[in-house]
Every structure is written in structure tokens, then in C-alpha cells.
N, C-alpha and C. Protein backbone atom coordinates (compact mmCIF):
# COMPACT_ATOMS: atom_id res chain seq x y z
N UNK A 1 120.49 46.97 271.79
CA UNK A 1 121.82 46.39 271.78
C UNK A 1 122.08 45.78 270.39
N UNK A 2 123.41 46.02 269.70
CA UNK A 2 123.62 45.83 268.56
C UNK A 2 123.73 44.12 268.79
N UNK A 3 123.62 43.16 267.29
CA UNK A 3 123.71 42.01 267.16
C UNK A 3 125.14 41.12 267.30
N UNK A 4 126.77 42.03 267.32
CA UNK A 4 127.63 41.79 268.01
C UNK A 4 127.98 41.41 269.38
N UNK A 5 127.00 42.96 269.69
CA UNK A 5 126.95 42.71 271.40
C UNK A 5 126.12 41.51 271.80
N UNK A 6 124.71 41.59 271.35
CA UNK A 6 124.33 40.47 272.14
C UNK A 6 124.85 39.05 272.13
N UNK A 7 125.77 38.45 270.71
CA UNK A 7 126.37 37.60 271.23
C UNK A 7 127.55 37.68 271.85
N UNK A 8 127.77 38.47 272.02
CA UNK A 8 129.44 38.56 272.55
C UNK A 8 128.82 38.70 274.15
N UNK A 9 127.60 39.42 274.63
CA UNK A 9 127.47 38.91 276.07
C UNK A 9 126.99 37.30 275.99
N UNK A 10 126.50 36.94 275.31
CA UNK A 10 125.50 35.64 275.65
C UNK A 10 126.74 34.63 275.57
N UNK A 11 127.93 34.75 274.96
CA UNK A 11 129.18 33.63 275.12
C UNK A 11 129.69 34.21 276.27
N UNK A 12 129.73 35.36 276.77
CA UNK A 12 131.05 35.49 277.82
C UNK A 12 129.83 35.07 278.81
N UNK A 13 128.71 35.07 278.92
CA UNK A 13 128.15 34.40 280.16
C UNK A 13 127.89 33.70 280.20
N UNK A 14 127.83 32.32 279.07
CA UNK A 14 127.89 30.93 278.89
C UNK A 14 129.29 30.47 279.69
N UNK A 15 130.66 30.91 279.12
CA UNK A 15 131.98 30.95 280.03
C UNK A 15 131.45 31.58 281.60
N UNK A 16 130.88 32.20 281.84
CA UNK A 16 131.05 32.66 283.34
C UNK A 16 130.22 31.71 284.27
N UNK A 17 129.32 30.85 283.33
CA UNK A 17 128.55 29.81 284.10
C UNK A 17 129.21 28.42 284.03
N UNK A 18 130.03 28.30 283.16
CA UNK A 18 130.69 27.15 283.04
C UNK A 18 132.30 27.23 283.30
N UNK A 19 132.46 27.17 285.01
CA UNK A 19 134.09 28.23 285.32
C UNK A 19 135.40 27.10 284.93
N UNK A 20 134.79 25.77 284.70
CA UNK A 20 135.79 24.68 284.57
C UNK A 20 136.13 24.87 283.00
N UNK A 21 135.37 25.16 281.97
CA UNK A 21 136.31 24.77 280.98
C UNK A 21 137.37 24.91 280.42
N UNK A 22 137.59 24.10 279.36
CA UNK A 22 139.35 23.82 279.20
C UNK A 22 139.65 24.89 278.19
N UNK A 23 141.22 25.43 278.01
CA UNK A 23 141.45 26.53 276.84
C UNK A 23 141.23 26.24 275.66
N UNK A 24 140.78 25.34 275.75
CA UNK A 24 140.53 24.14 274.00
C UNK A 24 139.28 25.13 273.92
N UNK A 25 138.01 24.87 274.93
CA UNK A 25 136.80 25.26 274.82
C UNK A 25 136.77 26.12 274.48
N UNK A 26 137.04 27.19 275.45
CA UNK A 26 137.16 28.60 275.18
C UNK A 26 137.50 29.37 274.01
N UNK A 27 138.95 28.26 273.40
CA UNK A 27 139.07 29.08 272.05
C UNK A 27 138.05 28.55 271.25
N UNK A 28 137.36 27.24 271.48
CA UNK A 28 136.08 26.70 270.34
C UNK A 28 134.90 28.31 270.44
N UNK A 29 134.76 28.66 271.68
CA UNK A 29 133.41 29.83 272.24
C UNK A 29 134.37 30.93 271.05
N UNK A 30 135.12 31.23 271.56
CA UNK A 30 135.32 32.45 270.69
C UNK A 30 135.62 32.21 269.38
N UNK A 31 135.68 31.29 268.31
CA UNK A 31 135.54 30.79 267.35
C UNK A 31 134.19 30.95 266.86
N UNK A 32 132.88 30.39 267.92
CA UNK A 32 131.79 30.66 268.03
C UNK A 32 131.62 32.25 267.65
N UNK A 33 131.72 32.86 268.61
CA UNK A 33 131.48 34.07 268.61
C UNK A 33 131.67 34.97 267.15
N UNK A 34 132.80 34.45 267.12
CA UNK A 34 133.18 35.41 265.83
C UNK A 34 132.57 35.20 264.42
N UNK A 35 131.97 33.65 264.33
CA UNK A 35 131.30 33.05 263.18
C UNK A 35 130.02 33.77 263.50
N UNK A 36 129.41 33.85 264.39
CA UNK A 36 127.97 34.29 264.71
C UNK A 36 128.07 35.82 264.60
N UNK A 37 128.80 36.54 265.06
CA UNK A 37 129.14 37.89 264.63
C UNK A 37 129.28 37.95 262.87
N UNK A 38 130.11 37.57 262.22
CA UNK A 38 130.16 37.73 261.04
C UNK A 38 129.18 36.67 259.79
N UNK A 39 128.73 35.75 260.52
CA UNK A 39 127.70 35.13 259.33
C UNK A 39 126.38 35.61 259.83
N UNK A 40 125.88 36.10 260.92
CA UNK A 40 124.66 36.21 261.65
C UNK A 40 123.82 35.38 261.75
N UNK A 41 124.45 34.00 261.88
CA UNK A 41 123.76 32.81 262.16
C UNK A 41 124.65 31.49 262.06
N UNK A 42 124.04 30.51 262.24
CA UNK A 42 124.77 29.30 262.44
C UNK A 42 124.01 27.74 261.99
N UNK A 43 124.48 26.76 261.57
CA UNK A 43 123.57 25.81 261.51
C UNK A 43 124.28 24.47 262.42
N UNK A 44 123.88 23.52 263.01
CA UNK A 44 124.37 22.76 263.74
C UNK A 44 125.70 21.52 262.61
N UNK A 45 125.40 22.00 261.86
CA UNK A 45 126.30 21.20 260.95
C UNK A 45 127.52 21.87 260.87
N UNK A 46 127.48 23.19 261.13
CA UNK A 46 128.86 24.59 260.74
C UNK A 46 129.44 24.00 261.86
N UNK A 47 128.83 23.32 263.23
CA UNK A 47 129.96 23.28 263.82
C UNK A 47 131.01 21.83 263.82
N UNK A 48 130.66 21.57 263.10
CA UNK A 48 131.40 19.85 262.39
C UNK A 48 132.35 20.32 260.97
N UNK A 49 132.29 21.80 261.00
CA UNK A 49 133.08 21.87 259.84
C UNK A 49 134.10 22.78 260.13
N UNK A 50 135.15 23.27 259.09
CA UNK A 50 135.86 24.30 258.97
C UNK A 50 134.99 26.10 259.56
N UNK A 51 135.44 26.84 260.60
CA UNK A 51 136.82 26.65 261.17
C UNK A 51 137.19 26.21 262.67
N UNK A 52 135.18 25.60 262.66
CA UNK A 52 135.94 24.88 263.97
C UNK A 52 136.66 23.00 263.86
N UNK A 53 136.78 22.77 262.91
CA UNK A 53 137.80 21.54 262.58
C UNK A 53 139.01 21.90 263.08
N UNK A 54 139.59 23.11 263.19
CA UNK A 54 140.96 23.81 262.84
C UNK A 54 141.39 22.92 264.97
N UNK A 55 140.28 23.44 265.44
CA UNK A 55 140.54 23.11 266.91
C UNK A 55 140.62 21.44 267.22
N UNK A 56 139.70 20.69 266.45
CA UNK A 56 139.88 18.74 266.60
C UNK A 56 139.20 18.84 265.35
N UNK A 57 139.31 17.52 264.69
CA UNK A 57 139.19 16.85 263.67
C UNK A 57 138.02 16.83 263.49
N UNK A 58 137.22 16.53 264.49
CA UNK A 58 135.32 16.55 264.55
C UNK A 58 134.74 17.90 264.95
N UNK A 59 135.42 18.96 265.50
CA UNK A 59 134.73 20.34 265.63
C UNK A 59 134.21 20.21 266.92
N UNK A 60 132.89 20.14 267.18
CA UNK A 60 132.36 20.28 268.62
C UNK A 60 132.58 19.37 269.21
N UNK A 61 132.27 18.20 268.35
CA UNK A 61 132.04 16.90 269.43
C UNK A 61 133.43 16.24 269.51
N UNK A 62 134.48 16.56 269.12
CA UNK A 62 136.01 16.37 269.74
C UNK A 62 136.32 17.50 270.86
N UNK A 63 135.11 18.65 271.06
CA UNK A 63 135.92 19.23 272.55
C UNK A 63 135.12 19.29 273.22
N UNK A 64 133.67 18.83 273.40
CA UNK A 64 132.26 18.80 274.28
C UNK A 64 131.55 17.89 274.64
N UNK A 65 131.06 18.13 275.49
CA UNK A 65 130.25 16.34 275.70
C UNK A 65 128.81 16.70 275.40
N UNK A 66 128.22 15.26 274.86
CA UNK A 66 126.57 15.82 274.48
C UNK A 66 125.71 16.53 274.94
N UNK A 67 126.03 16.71 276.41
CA UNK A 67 125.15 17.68 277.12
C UNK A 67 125.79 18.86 277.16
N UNK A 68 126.68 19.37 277.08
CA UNK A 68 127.44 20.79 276.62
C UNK A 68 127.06 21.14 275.28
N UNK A 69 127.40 20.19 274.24
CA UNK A 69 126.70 20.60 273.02
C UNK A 69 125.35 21.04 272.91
N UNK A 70 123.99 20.19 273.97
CA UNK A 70 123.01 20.62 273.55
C UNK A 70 122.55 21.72 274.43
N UNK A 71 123.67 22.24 275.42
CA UNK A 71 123.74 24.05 275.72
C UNK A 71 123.86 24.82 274.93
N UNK A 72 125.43 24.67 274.04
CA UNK A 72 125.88 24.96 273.04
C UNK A 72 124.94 25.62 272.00
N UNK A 73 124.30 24.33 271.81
CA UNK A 73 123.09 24.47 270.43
C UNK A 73 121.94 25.49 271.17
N UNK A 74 121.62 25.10 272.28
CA UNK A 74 120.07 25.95 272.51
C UNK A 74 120.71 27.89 272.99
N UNK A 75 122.01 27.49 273.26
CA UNK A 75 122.30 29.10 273.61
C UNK A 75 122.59 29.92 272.00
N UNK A 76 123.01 28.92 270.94
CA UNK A 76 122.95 29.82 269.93
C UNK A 76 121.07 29.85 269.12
N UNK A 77 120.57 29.43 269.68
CA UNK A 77 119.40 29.20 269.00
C UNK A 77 118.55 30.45 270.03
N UNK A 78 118.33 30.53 271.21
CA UNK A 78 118.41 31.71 271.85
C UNK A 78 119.51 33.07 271.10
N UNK A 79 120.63 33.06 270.66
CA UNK A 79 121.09 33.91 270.06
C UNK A 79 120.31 34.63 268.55
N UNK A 80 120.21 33.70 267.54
CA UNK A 80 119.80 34.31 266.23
C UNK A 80 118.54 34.31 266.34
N UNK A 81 117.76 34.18 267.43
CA UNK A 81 116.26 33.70 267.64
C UNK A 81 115.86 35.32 266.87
């Protein structure tokens, strides 16, 4: 499986396990997605910056709570693993 695909399943089944979140989130995941598709990696600081600022002022931690974030973090760390 190409390195697109596997994150593009590993976010849509992060969303399919988490059926409550808000459209804020969702557009943060696919924001996700598309940075991890095109940089092929991520650092926990990228997500405190531009272009997920564009969604709240603080990036993750204006649309997640600490324990979502540290899903967040271990499902992309499972991703570029």
C-alpha cells in the first residue's frame, strides 16, 4: 500500500472511531492528512503552526483536548513509523 493510502486509511479510521467530532476537527484531520501526504512526516510542533493555525489561533490545542491530542500524536507516530 502506497504511503498516501496508508494515511488516508489511518485518518478516515481515526474519524470512524471517534463518531462525535466537531466539523472544526475533521477539517483539522484532513489538514492532517494532506500535510502527512505531502511532507511525509510531521513534528508535534507543525501542529501549533501554520496551516493548522488557519483553523484556531493555537492549531491543535484550540480544537482538541489533551487526550485527543495524545491519540492524535501516537496515530501519526504509528503513521511515519
Amino acid at each position: 500500500m502506497s504511503f498516501p493510502d496508508t494515511v488516508s486509511r489511518s485518518i478516515d479510521q481515526f474519524i470512524a472511531e471517534h463518531p462525535t467530532l466537531s466539523s472544526h476537527q475533521l477539517q483539522f484531520l484532513g489538514l492532517l492528512r494532506d500535510f502527512l501526504i505531502e511532507r511525509g512526516g510531521i513534528e508535534k510542533r507543525d501542529l501549533i503552526q501554520a496551516p493548522f493555525t488557519v483553523l484556531h489561533p493555537s492549531g491543535i490545542r484550540g480544537i482538541f483536548s489533551p487526550a485527543e491530542i495524545s491519540e492524535i500524536l501516537a496515530l501519526t507516530e504509528r503513521i511515519v513509523a
